[in-house]
PDB file of N, CA and C in Angstrom:
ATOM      1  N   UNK A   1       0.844  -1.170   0.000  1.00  0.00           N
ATOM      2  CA  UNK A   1       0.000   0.000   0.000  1.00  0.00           C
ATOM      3  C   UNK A   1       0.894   1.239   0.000  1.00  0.00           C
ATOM      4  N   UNK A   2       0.146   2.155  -0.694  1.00  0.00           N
ATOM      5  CA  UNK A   2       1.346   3.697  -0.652  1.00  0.00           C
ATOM      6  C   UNK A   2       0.729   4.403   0.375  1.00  0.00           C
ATOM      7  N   UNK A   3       1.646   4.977   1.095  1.00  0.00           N
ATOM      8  CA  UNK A   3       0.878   6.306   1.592  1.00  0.00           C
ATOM      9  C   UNK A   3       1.078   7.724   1.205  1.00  0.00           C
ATOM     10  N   UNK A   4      -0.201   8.252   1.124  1.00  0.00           N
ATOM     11  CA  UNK A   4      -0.268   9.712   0.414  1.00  0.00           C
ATOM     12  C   UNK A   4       0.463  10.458   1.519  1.00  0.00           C
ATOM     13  N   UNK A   5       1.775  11.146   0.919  1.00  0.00           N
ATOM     14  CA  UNK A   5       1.870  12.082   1.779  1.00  0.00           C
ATOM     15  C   UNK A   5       2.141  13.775   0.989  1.00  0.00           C
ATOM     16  N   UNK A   6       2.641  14.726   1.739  1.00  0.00           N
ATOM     17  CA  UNK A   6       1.950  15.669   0.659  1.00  0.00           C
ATOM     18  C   UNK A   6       3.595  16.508   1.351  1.00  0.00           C
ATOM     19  N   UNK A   7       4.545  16.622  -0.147  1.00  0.00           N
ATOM     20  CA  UNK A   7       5.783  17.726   0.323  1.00  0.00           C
ATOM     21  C   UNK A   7       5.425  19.123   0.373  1.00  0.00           C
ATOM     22  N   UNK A   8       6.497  19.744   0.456  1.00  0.00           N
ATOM     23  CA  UNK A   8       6.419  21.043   0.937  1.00  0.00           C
ATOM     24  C   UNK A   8       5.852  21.773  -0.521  1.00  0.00           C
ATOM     25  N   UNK A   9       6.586  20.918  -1.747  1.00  0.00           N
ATOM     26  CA  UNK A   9       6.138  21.753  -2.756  1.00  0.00           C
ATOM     27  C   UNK A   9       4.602  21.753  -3.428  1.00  0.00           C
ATOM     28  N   UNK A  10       3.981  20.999  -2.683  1.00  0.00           N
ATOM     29  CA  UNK A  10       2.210  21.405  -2.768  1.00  0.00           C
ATOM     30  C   UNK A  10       1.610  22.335  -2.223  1.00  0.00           C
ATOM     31  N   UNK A  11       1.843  22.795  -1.902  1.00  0.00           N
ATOM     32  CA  UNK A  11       1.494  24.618  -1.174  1.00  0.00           C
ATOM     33  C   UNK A  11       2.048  25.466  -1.914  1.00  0.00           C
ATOM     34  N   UNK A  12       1.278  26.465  -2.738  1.00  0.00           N
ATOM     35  CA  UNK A  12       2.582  28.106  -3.083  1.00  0.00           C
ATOM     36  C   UNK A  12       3.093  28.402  -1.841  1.00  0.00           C
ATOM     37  N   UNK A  13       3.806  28.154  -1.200  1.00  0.00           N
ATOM     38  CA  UNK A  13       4.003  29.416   0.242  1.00  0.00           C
ATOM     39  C   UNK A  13       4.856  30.257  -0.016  1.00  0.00           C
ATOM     40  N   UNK A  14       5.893  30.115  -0.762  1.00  0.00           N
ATOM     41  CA  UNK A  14       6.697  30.843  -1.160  1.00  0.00           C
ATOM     42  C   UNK A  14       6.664  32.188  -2.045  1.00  0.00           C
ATOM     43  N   UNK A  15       5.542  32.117  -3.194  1.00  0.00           N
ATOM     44  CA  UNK A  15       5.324  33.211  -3.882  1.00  0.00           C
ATOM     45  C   UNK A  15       3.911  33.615  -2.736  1.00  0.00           C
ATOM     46  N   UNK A  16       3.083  33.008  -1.633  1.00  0.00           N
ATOM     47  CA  UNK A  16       2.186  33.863  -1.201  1.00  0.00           C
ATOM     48  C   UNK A  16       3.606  35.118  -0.101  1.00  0.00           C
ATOM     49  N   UNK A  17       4.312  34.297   0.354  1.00  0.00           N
ATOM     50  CA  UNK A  17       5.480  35.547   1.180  1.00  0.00           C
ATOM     51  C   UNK A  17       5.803  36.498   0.213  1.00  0.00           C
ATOM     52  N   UNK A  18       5.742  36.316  -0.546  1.00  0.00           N
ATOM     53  CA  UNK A  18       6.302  37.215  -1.886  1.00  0.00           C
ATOM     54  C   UNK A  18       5.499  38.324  -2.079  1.00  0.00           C
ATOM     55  N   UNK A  19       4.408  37.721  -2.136  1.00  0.00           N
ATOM     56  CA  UNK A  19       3.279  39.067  -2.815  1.00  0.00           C
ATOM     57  C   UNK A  19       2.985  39.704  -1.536  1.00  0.00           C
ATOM     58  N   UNK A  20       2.681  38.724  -0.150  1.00  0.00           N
ATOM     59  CA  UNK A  20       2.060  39.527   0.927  1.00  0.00           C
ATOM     60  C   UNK A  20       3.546  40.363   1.331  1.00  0.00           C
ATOM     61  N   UNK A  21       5.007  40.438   1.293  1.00  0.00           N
ATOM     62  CA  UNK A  21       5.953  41.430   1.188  1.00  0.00           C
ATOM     63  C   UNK A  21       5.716  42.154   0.280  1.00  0.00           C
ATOM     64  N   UNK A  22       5.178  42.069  -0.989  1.00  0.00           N
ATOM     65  CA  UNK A  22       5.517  43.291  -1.764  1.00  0.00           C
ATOM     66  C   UNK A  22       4.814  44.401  -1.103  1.00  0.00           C
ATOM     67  N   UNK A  23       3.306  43.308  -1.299  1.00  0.00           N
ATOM     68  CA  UNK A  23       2.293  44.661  -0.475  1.00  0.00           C
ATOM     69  C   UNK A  23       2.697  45.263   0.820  1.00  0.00           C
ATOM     70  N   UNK A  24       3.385  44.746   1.140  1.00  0.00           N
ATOM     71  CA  UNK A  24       3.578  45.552   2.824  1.00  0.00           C
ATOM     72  C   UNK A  24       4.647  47.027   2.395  1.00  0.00           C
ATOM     73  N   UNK A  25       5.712  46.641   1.662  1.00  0.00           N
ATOM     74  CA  UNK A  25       6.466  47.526   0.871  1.00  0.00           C
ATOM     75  C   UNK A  25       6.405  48.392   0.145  1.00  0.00           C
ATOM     76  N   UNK A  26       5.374  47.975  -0.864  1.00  0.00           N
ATOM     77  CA  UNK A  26       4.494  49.411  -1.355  1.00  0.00           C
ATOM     78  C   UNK A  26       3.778  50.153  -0.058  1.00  0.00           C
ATOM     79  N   UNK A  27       2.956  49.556   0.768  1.00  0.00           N
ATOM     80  CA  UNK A  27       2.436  50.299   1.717  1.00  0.00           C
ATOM     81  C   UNK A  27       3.257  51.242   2.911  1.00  0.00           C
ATOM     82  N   UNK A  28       3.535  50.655   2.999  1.00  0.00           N
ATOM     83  CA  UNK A  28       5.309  51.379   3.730  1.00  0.00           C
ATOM     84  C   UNK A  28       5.828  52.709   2.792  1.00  0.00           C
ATOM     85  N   UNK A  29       5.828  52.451   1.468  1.00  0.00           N
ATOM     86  CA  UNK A  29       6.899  53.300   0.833  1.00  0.00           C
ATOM     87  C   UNK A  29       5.942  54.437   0.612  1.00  0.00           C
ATOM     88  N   UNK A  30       4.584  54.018   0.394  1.00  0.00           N
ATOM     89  CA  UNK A  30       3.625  55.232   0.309  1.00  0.00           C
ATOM     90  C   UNK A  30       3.259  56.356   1.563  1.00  0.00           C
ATOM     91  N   UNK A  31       3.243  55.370   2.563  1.00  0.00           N
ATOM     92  CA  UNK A  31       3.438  56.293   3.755  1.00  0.00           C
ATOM     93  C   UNK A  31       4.518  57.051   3.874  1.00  0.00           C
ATOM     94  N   UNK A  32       5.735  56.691   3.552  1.00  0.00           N
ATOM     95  CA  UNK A  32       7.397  57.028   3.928  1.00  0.00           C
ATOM     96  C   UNK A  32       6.585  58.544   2.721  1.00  0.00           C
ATOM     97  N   UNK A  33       6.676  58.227   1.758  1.00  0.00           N
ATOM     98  CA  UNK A  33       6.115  59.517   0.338  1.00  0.00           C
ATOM     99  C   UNK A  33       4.991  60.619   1.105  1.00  0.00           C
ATOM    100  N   UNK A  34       4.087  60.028   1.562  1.00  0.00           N
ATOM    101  CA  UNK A  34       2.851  61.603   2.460  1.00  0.00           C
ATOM    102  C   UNK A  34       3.828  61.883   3.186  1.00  0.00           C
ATOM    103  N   UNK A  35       4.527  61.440   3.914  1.00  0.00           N
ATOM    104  CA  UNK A  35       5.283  62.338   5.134  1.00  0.00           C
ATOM    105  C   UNK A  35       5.997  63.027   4.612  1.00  0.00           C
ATOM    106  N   UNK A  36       6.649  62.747   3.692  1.00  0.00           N
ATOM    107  CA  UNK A  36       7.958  63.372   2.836  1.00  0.00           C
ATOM    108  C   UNK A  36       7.600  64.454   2.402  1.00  0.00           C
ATOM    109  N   UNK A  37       6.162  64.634   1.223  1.00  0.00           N
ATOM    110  CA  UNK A  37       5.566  65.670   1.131  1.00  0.00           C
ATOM    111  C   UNK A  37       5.066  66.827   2.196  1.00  0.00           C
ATOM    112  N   UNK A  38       4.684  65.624   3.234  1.00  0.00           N
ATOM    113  CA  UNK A  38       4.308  66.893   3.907  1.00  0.00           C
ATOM    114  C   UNK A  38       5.233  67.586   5.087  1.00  0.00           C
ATOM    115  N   UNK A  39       6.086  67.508   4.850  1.00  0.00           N
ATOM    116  CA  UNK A  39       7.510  67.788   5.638  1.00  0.00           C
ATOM    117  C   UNK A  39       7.827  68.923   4.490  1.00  0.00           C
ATOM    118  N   UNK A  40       8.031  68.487   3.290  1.00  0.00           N
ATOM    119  CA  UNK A  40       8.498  69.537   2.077  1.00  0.00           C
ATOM    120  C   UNK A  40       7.587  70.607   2.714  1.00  0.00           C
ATOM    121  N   UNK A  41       5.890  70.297   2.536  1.00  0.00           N
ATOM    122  CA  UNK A  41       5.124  71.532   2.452  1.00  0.00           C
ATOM    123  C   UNK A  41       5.097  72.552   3.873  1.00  0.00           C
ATOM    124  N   UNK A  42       5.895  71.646   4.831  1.00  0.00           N
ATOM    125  CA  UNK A  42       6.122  72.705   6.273  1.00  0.00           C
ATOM    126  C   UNK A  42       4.899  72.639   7.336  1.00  0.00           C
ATOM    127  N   UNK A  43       3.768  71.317   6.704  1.00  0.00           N
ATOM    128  CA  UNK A  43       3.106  71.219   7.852  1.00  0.00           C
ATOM    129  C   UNK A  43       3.522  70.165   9.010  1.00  0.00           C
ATOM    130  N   UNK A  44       2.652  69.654   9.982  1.00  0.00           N
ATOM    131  CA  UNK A  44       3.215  69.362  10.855  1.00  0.00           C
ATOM    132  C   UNK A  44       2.327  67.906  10.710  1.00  0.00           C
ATOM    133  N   UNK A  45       3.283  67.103  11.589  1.00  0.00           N
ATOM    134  CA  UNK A  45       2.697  65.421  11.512  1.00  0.00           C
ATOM    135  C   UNK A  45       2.067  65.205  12.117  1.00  0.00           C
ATOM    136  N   UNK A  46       2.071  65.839  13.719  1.00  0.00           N
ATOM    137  CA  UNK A  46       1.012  65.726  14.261  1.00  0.00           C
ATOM    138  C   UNK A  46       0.243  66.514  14.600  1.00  0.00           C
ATOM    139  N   UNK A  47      -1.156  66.405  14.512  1.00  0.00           N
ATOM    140  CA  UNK A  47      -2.304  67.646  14.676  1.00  0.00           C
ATOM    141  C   UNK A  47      -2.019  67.947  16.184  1.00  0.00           C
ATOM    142  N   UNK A  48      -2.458  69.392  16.405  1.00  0.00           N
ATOM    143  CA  UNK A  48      -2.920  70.140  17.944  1.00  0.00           C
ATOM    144  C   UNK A  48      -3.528  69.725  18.363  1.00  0.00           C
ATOM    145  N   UNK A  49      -4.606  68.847  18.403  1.00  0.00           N
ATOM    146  CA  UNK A  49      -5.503  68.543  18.851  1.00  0.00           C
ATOM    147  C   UNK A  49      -5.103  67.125  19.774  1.00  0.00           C
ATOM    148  N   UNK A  50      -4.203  66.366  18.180  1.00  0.00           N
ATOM    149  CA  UNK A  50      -4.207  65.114  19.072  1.00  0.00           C
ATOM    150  C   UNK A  50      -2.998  65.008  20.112  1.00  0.00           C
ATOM    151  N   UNK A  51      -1.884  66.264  20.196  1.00  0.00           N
ATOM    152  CA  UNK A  51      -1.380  66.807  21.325  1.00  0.00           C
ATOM    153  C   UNK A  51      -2.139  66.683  22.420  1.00  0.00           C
ATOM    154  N   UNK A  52      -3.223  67.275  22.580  1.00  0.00           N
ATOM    155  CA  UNK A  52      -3.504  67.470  23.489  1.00  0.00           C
ATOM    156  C   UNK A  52      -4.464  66.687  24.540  1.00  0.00           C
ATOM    157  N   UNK A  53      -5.069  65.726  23.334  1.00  0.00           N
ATOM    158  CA  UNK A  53      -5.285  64.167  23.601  1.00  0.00           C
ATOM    159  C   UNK A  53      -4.419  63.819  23.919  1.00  0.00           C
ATOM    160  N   UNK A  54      -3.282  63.845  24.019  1.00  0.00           N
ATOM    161  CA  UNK A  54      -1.957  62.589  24.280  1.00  0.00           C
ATOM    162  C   UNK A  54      -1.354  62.985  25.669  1.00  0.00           C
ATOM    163  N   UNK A  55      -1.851  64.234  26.197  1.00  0.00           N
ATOM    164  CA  UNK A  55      -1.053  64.929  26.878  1.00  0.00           C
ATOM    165  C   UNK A  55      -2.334  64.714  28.318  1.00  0.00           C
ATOM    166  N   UNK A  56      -3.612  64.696  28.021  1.00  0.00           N
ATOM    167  CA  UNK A  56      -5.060  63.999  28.866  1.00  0.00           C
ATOM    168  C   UNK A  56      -4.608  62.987  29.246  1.00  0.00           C
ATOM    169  N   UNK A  57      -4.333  62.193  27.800  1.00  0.00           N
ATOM    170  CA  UNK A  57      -4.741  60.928  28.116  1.00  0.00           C
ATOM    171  C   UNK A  57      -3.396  60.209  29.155  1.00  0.00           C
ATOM    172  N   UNK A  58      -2.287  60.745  29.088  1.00  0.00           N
ATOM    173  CA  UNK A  58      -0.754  60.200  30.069  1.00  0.00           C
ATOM    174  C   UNK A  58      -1.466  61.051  31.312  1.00  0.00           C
ATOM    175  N   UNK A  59      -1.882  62.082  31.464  1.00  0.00           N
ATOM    176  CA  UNK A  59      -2.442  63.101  32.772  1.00  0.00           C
ATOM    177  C   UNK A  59      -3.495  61.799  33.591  1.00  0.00           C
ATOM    178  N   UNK A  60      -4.830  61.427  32.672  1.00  0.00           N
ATOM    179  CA  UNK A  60      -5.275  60.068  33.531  1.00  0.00           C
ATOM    180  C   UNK A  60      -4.705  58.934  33.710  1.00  0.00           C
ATOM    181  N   UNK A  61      -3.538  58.792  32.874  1.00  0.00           N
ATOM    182  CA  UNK A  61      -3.393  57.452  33.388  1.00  0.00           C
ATOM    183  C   UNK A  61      -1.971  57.435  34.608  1.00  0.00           C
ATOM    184  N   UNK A  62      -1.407  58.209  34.781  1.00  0.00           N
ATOM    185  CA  UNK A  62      -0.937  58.678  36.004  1.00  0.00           C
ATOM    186  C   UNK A  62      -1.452  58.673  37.048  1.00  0.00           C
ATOM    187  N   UNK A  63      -2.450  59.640  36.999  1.00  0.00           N
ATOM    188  CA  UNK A  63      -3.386  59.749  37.840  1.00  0.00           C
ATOM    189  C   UNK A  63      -4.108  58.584  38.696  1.00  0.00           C
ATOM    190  N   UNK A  64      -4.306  57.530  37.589  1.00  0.00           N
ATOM    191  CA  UNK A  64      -5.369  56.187  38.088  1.00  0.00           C
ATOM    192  C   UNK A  64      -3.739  55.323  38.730  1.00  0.00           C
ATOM    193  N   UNK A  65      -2.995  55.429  37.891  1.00  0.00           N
ATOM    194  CA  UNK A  65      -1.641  54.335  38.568  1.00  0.00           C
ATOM    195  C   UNK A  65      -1.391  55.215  39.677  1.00  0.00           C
ATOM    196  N   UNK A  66      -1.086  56.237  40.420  1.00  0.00           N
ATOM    197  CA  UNK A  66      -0.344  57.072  41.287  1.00  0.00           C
ATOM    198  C   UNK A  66      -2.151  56.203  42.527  1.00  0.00           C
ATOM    199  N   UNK A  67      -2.928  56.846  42.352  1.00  0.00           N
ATOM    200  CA  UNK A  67      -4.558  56.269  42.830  1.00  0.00           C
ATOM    201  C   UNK A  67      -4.274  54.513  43.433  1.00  0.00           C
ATOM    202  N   UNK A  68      -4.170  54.140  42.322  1.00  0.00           N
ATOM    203  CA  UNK A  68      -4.064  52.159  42.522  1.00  0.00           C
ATOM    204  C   UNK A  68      -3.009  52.095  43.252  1.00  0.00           C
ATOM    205  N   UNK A  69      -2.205  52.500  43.153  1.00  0.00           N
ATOM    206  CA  UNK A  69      -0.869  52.167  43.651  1.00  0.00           C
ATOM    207  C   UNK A  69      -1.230  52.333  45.903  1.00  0.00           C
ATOM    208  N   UNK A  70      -2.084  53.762  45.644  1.00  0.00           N
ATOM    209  CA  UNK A  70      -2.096  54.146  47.112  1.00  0.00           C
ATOM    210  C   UNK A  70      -3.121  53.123  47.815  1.00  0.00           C
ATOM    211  N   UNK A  71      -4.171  52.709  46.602  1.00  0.00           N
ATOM    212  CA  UNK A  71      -4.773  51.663  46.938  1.00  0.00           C
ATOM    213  C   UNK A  71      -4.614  50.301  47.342  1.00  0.00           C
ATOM    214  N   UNK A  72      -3.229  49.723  46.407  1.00  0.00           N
ATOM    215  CA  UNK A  72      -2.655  48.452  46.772  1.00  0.00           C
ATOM    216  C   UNK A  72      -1.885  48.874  48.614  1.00  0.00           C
ATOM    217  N   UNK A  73      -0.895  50.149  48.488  1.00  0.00           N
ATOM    218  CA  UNK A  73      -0.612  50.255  49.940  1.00  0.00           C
ATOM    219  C   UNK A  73      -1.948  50.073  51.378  1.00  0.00           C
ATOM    220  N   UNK A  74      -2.767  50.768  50.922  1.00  0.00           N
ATOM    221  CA  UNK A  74      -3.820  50.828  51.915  1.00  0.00           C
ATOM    222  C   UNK A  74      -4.482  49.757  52.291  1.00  0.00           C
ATOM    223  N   UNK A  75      -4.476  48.845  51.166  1.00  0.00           N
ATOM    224  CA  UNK A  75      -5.782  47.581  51.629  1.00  0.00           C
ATOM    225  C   UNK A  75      -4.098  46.776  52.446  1.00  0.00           C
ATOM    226  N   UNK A  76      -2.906  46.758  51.658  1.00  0.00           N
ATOM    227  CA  UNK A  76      -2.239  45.936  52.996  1.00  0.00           C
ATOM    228  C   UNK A  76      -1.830  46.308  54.157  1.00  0.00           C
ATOM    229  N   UNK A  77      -1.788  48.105  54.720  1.00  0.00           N
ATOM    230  CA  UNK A  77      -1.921  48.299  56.025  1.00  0.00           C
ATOM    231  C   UNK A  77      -3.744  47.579  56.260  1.00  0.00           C
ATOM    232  N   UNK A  78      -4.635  47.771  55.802  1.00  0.00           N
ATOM    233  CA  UNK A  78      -5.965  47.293  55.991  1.00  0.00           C
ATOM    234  C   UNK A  78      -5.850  46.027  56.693  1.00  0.00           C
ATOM    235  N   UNK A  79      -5.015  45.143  55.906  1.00  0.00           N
ATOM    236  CA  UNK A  79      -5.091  43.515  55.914  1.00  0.00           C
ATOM    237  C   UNK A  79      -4.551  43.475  57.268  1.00  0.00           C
ATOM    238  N   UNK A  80      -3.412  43.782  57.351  1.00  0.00           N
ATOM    239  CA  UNK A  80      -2.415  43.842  58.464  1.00  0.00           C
ATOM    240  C   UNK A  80      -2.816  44.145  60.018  1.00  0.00           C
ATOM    241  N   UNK A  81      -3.523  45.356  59.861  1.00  0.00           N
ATOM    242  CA  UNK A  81      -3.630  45.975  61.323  1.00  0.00           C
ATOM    243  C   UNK A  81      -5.269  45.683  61.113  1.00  0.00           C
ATOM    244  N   UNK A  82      -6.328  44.921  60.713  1.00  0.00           N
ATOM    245  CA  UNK A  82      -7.308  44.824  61.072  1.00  0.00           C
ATOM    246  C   UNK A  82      -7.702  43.233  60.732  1.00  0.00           C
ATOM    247  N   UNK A  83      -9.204  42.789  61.384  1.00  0.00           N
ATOM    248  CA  UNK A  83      -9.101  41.341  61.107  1.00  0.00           C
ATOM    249  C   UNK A  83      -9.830  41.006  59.317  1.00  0.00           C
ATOM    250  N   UNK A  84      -9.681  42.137  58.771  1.00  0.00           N
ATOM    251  CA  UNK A  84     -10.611  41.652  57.193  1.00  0.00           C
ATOM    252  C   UNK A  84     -10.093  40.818  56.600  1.00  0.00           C
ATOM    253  N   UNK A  85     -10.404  39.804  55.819  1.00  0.00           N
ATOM    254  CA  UNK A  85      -9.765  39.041  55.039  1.00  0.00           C
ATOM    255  C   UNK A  85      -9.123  40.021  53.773  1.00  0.00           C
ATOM    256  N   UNK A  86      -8.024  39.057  53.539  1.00  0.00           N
ATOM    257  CA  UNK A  86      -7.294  40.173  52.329  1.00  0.00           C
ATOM    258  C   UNK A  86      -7.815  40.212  51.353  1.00  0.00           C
ATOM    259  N   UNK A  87      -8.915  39.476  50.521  1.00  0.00           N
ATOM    260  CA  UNK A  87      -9.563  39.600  49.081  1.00  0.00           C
ATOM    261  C   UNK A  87     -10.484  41.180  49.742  1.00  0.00           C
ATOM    262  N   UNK A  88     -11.195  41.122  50.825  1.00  0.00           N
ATOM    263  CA  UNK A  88     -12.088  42.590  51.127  1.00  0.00           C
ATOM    264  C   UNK A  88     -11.483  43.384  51.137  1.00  0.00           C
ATOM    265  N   UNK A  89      -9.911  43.682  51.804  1.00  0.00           N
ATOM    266  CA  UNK A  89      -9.233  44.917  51.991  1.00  0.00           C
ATOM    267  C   UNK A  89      -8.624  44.911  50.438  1.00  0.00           C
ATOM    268  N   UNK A  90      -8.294  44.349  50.131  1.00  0.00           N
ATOM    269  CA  UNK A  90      -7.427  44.727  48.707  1.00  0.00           C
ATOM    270  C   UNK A  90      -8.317  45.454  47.698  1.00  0.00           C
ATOM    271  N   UNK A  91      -9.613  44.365  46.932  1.00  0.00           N
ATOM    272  CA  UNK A  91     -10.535  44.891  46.347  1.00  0.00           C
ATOM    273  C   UNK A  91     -11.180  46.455  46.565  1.00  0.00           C
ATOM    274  N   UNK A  92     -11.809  46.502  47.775  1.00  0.00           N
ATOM    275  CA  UNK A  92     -12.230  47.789  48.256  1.00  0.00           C
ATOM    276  C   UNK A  92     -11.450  49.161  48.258  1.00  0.00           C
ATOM    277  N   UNK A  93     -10.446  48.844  48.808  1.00  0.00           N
ATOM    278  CA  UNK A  93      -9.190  50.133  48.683  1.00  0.00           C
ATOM    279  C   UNK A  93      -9.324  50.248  47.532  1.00  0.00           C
ATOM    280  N   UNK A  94      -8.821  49.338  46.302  1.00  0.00           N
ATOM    281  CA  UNK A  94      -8.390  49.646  45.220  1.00  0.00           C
ATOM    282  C   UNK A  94      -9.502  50.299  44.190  1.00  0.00           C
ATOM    283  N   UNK A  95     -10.857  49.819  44.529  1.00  0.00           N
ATOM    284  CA  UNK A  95     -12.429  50.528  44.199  1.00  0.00           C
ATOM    285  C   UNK A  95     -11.971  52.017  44.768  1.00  0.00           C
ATOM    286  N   UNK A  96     -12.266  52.061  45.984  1.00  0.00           N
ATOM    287  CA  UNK A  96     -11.969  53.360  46.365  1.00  0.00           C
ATOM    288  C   UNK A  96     -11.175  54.417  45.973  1.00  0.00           C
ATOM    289  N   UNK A  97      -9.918  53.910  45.784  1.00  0.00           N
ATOM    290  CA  UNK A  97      -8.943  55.174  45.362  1.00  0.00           C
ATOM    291  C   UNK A  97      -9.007  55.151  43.830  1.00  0.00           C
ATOM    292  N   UNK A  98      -9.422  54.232  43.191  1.00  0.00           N
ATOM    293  CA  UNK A  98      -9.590  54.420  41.661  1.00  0.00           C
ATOM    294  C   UNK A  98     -11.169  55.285  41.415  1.00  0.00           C
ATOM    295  N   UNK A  99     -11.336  55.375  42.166  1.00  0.00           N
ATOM    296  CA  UNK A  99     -12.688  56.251  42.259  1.00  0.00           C
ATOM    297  C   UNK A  99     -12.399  57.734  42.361  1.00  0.00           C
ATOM    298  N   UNK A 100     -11.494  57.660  43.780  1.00  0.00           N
ATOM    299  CA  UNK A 100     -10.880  59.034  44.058  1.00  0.00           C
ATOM    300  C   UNK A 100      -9.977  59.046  42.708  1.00  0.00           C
ATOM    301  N   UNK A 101      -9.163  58.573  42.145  1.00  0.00           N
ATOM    302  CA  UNK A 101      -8.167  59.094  40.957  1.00  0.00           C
ATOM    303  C   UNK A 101      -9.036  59.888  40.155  1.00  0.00           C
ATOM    304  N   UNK A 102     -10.231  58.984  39.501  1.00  0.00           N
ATOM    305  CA  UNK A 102     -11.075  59.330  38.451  1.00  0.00           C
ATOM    306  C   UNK A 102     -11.824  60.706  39.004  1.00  0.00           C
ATOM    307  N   UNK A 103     -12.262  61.168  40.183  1.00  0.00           N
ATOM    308  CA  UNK A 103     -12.591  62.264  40.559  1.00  0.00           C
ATOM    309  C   UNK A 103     -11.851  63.019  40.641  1.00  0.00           C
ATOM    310  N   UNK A 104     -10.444  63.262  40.873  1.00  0.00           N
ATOM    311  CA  UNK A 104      -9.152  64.074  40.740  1.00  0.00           C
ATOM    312  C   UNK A 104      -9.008  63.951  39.324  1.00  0.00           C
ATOM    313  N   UNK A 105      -9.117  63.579  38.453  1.00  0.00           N
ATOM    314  CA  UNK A 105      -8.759  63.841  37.327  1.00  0.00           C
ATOM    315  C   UNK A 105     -10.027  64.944  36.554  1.00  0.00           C
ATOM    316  N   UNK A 106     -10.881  64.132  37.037  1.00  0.00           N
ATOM    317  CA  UNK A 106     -12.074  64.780  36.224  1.00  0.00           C
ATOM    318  C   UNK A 106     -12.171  66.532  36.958  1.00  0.00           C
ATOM    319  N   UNK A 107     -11.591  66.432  38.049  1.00  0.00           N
ATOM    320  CA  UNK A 107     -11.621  68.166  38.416  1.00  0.00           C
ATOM    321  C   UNK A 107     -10.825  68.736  38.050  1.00  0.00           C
ATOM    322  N   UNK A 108      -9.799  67.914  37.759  1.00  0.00           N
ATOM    323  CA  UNK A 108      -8.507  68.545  36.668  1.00  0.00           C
ATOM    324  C   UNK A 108      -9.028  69.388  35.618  1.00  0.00           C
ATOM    325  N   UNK A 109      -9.618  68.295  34.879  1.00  0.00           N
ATOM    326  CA  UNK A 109      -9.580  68.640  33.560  1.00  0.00           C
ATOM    327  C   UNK A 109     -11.198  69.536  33.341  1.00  0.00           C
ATOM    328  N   UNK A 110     -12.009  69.515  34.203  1.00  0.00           N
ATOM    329  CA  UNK A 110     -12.774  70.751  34.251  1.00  0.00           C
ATOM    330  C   UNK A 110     -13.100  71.862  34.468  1.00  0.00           C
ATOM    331  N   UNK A 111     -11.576  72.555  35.497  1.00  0.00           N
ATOM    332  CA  UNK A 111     -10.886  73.599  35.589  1.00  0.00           C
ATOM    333  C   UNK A 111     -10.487  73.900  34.601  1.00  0.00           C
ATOM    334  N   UNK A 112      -9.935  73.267  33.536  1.00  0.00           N
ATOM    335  CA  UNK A 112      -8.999  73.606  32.693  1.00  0.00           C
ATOM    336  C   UNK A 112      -9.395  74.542  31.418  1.00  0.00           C
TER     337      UNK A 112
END
């Protein structure tokens, strides 16, 4: 009896790497070309706007890690010096001060 077995050269795989590189390469080189132009024309790459999205968005997430962080400290003085089990003190603190972060942030940025 034979057995069917099937080599490597029954699959294209080789010309599909081929074409799915070219395309990545043209796509690449077209992007590399808008920037180029628009560097010639003296505008800028990134919009004002999304500055200032980028500059929010690191402001909350500081904010919530600096928050969690005081939260992870607190639920283990919690654990420590009281009789709660540690899943209640950990969870709760960390509810809590991510609550307080998100309210410090949000007064931040509604002053602003």
């Amino acid at each position: 009896m034979v057995a069917l077995t099937m080599s490597s050269f029954d699959y294209p795989i080789g010309p599909i790497f081929i074409i799915v590189g070219i395309v990545v390469m043209f796509y690449l080189w077209t992007q590399y070309r808008q920037k180029m132009e628009l560097i010639k024309k003296g505008e800028s790459l990134i919009k004002i706007d999304s500055l200032e999205q980028m500059k929010t968005n690191h402001l909350s997430k500081g904010i919530i890690a600096i928050t969690l962080s005081l939260g992870i400290l607190s639920g283990y003085f919690l654990e420590g010096y009281t009789s709660l089990n540690s899943w209640v003190a950990y969870s709760t603190m960390l509810l809590l001060f991510f609550g307080i972060g998100a309210l410090v942030f949000y007064g931040l940025i509604k002053n602003q």
